[in-house]
C-alpha atoms as a PDB file:
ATOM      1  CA  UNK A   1     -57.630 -15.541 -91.901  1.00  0.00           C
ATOM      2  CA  UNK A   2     -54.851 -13.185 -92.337  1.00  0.00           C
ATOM      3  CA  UNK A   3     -52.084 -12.508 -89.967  1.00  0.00           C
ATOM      4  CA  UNK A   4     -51.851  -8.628 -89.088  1.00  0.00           C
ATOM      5  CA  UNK A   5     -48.466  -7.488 -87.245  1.00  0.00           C
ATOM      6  CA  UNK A   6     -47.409  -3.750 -86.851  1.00  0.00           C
ATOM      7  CA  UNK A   7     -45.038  -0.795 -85.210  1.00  0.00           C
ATOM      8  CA  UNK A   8     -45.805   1.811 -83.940  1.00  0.00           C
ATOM      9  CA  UNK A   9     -43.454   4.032 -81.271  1.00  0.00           C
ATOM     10  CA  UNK A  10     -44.766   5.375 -78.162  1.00  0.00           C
ATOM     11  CA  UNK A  11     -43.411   8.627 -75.984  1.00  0.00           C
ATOM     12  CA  UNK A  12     -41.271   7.181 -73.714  1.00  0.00           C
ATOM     13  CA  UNK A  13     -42.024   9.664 -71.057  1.00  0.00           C
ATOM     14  CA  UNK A  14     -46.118   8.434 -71.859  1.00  0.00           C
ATOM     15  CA  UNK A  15     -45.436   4.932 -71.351  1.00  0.00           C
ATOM     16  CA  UNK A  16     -47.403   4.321 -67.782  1.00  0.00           C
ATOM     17  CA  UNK A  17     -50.032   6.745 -68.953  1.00  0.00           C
ATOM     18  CA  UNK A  18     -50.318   4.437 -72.356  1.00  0.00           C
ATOM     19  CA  UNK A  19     -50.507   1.574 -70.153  1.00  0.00           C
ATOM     20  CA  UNK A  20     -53.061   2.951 -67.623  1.00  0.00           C
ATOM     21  CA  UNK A  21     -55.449   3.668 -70.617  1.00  0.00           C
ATOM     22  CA  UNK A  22     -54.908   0.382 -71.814  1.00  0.00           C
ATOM     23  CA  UNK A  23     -56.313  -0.873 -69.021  1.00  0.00           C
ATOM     24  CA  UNK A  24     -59.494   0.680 -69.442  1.00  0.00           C
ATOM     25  CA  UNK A  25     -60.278   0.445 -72.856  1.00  0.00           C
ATOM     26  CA  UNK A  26     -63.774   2.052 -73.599  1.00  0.00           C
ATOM     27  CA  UNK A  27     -66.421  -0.812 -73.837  1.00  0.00           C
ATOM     28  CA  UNK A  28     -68.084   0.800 -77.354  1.00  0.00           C
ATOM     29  CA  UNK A  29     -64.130   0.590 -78.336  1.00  0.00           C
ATOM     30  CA  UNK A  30     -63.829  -2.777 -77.592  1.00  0.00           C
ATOM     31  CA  UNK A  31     -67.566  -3.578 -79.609  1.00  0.00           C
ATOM     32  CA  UNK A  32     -66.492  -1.570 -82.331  1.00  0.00           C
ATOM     33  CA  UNK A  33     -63.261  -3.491 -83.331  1.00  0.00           C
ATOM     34  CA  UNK A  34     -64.604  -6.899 -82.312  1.00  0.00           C
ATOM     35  CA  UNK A  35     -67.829  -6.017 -85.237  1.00  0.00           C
ATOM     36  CA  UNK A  36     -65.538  -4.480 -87.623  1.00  0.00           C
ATOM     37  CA  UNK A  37     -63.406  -7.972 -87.774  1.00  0.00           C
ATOM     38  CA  UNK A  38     -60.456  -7.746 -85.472  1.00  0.00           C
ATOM     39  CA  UNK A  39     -60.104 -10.624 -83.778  1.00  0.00           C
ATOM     40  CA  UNK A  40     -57.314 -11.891 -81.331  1.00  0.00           C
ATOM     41  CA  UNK A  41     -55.770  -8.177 -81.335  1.00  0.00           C
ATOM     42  CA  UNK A  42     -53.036  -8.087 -78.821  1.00  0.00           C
ATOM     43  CA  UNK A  43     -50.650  -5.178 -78.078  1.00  0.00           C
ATOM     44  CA  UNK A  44     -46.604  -5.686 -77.123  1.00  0.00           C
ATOM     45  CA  UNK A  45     -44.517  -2.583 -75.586  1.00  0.00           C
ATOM     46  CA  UNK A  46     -41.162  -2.588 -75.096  1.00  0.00           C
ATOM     47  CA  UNK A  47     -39.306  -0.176 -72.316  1.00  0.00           C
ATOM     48  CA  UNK A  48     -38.249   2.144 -75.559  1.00  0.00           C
ATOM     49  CA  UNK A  49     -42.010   2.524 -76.412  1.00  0.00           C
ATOM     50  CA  UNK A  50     -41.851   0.264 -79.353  1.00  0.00           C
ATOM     51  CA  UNK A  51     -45.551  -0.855 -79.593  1.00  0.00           C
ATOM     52  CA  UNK A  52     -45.877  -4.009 -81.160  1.00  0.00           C
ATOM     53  CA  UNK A  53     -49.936  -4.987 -82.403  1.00  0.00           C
ATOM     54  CA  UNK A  54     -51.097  -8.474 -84.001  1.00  0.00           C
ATOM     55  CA  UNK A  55     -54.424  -9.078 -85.240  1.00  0.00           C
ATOM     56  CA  UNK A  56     -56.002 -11.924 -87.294  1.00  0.00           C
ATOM     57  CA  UNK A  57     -58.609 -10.643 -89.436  1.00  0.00           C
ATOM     58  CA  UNK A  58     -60.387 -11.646 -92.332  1.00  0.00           C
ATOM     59  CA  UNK A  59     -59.786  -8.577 -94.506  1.00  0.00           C
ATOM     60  CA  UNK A  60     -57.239  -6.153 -92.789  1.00  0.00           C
ATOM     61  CA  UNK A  61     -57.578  -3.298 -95.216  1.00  0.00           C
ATOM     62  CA  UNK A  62     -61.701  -4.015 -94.806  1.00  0.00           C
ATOM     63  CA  UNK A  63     -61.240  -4.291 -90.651  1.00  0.00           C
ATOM     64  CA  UNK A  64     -59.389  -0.711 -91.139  1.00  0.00           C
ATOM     65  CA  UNK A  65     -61.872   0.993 -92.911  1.00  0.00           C
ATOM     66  CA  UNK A  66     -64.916  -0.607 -91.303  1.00  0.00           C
ATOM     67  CA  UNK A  67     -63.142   0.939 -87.960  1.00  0.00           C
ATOM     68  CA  UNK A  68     -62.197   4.301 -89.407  1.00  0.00           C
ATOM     69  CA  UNK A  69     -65.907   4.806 -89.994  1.00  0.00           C
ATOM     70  CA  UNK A  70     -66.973   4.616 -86.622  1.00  0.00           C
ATOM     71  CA  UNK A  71     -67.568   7.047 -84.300  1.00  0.00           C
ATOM     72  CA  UNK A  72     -66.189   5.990 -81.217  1.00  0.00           C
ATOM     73  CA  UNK A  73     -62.422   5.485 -83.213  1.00  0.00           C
ATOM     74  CA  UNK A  74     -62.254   8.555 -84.334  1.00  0.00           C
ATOM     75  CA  UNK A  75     -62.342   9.778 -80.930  1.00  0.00           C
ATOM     76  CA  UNK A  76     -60.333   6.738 -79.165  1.00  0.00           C
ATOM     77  CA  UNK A  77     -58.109   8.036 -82.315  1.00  0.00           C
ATOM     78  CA  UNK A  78     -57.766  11.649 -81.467  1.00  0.00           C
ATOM     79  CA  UNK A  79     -57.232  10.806 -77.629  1.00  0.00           C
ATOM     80  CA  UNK A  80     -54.505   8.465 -78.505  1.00  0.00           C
ATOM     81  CA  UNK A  81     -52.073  10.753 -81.261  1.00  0.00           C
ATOM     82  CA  UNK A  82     -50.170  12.426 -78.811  1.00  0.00           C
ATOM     83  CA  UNK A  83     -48.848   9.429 -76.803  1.00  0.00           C
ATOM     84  CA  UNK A  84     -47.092   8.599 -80.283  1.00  0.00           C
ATOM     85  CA  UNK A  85     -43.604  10.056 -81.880  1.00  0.00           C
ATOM     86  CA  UNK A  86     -43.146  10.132 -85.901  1.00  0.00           C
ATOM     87  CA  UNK A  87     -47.124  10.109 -86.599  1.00  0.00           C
ATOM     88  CA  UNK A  88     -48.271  11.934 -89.136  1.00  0.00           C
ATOM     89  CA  UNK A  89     -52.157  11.579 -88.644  1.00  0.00           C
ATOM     90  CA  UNK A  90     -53.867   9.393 -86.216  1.00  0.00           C
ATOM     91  CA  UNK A  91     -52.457   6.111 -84.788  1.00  0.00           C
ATOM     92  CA  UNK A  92     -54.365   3.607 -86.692  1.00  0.00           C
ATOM     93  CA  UNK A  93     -53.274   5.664 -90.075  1.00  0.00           C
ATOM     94  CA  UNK A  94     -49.817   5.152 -89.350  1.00  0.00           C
ATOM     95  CA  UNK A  95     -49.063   1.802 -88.583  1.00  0.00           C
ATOM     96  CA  UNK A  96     -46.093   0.363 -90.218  1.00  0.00           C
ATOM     97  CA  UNK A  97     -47.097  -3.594 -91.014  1.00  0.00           C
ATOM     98  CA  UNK A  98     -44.279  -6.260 -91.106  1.00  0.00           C
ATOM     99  CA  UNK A  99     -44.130  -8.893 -93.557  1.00  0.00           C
ATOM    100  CA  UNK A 100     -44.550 -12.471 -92.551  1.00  0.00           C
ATOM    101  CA  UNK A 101     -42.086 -14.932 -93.754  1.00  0.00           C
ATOM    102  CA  UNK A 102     -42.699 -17.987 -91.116  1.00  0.00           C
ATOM    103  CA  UNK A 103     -45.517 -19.115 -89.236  1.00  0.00           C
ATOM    104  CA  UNK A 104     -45.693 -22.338 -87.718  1.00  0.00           C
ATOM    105  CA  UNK A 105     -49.215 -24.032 -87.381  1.00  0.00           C
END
């Protein structure tokens, strides 16, 4: 199972909005990552807007494109852009993964 950890930066003047959608993730979101193989997917934000994410996954770059392909994404994707600074592209296209050099079992 691999370890998946990533940035991203969020508007700080989105932040409760980010939040409140957060809240109320779209069920057919929530199917579609949980069939596509991301498992144990958490999200961390920081006053700032960094976004923190951590997944575990079988096959992240498989889990990306298995999710890219779906409908529902694309959308969740496209409603989602704007609440992000320095993104090129959709959200889940411009996540900056971190290296992992510990993990204690």
């Amino acid at each position: 199972m691999q370890r998946v950890c990533f940035l991203l930066k969020v508007r700080p003047e989105r932040l409760d909005e980010y939040r409140e959608r957060h809240r109320a993730v779209w069920p057919e979101m929530l199917a579609a990552l949980s069939a596509t193989g991301w498992h144990n997917y958490s999200l961390f934000l920081r006053e700032d807007g960094l976004l923190v994410g951590y997944l575990e996954t079988e096959d992240f770059e498989a889990a990306r494109a298995a999710m890219a392909a779906t409908e529902v994404n694309a959308r969740w994707q496209a409603e989602m852009a704007p609440f992000f600074e320095s993104l090129d592209g959709r959200p889940d296209e411009g996540m900056v993964s971190l290296e992992e050099v510990f993990h204690l079992n």
